[in-house]
Protein backbone atom coordinates (compact mmCIF):
# COMPACT_ATOMS: atom_id res chain seq x y z
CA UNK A 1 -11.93 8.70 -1.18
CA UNK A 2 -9.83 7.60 -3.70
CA UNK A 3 -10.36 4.45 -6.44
CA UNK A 4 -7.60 2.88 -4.43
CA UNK A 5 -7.07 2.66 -0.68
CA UNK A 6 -5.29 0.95 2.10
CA UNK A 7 -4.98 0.29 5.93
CA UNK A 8 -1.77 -0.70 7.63
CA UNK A 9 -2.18 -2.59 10.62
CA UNK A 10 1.66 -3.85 12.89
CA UNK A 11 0.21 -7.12 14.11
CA UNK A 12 3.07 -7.76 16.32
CA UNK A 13 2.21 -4.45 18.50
CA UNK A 14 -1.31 -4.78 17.85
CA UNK A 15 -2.35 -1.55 16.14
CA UNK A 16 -2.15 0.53 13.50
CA UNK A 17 0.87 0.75 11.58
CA UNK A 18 1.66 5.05 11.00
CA UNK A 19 3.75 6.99 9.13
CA UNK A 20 4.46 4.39 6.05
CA UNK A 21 5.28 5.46 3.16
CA UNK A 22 3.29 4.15 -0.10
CA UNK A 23 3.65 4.53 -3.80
CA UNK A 24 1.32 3.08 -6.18
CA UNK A 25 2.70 2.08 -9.84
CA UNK A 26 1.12 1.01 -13.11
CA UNK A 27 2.88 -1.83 -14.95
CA UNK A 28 2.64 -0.45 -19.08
CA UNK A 29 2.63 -2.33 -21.85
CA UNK A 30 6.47 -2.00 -22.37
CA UNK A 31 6.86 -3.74 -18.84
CA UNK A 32 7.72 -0.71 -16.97
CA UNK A 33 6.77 0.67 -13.65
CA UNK A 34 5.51 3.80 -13.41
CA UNK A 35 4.78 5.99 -10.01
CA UNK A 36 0.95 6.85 -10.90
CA UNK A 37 0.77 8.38 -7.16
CA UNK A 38 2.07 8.25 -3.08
CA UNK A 39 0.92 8.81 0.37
CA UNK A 40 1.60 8.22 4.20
CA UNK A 41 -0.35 6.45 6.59
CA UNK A 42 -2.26 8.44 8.86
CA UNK A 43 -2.51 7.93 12.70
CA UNK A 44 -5.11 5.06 12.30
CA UNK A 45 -2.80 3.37 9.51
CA UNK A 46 -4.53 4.35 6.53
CA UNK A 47 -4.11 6.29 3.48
CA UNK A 48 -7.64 7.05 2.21
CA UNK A 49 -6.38 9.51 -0.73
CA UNK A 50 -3.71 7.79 -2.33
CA UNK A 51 -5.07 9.20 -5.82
CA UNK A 52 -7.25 12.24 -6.60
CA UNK A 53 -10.72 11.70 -5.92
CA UNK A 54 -11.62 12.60 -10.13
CA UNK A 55 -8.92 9.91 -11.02
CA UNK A 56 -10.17 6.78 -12.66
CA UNK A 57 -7.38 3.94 -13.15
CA UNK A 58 -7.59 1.93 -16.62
CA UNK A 59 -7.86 -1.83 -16.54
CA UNK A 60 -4.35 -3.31 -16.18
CA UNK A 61 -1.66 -4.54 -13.84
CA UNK A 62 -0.71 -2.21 -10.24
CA UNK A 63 1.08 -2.35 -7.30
CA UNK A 64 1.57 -1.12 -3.82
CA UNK A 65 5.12 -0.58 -2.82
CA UNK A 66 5.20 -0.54 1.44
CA UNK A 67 8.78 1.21 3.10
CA UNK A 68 8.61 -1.06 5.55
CA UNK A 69 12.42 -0.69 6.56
CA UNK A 70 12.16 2.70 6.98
CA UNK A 71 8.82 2.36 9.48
CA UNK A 72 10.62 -0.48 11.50
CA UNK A 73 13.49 1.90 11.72
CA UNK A 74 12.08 4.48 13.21
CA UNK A 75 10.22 1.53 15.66
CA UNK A 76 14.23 0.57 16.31
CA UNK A 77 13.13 -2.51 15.28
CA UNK A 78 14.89 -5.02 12.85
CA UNK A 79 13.14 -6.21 10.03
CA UNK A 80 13.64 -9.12 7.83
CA UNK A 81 11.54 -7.22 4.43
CA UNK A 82 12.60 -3.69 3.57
CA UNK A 83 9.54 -2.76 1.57
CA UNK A 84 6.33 -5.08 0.87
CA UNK A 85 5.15 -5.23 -2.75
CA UNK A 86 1.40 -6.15 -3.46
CA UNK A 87 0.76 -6.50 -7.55
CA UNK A 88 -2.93 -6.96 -8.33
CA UNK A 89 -5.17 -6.29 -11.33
CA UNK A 90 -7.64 -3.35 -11.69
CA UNK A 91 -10.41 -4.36 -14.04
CA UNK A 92 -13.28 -2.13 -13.28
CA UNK A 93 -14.17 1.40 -11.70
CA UNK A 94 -14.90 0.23 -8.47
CA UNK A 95 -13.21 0.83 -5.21
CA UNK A 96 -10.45 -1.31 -4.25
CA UNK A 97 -8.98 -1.46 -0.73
CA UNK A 98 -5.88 -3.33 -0.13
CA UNK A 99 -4.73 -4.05 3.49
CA UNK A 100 -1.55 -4.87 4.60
CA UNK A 101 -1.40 -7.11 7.73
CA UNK A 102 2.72 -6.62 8.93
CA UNK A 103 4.99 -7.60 10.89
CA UNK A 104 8.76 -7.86 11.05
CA UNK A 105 9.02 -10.80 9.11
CA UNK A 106 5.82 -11.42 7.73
CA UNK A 107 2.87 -9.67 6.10
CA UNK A 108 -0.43 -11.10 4.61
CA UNK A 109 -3.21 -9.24 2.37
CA UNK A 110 -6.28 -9.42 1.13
CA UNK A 111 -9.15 -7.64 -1.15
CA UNK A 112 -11.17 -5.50 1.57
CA UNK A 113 -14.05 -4.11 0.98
């Protein structure tokens, strides 16, 4: 598993949100974005190998970019966001899971475990 994972859950049909399309970026100390890797939900909404298992992130600023437009789309169902962005702060080796609770217009997160 990867340093950094998520889950994808469609609260408004009450299961797992498939086929979205991730990319994680690394904010450098220029203030730039840069695509460090990206990955699809799988059937149960999650994308357990977003990085290479042997990759280790440095401390500093990330974020998840969710399509959402294009995964509504394909739902034929409007949306009000056309893609989710979740910044947050790596400061250690650990694992970090970040979970997307969405919906057409809304989302939440959290830090999961």
């Amino acid at each position: 598993m990867s340093q950094i994972t998520t889950h994808v859950l469609d609260t408004t049909q009450g299961k797992p949100a498939a086929g979205v399309i991730i990319v994680l970026e690394e904010l450098t100390k220029e203030n730039i974005w840069i695509k460090k890797g990206q990955g699809e939900t799988n059937s149960d909404g999650r994308l357990p190998n977003l990085l290479s298992n042997d990759v280790q992130l440095i401390s500093g600023t990330y974020r998840l970019v969710f399509d959402t437009a294009a995964y509504f789309k394909r739902l034929n169902i409007q949306s009000f966001y056309p893609s989710v962005s979740i910044c947050f702060e790596v400061t250690d080796q650990t694992h970090y899971h970040v979970p997307l609770l969405l919906n057409p217009y809304g989302y939440s997160t959290y830090r999961g475990s």
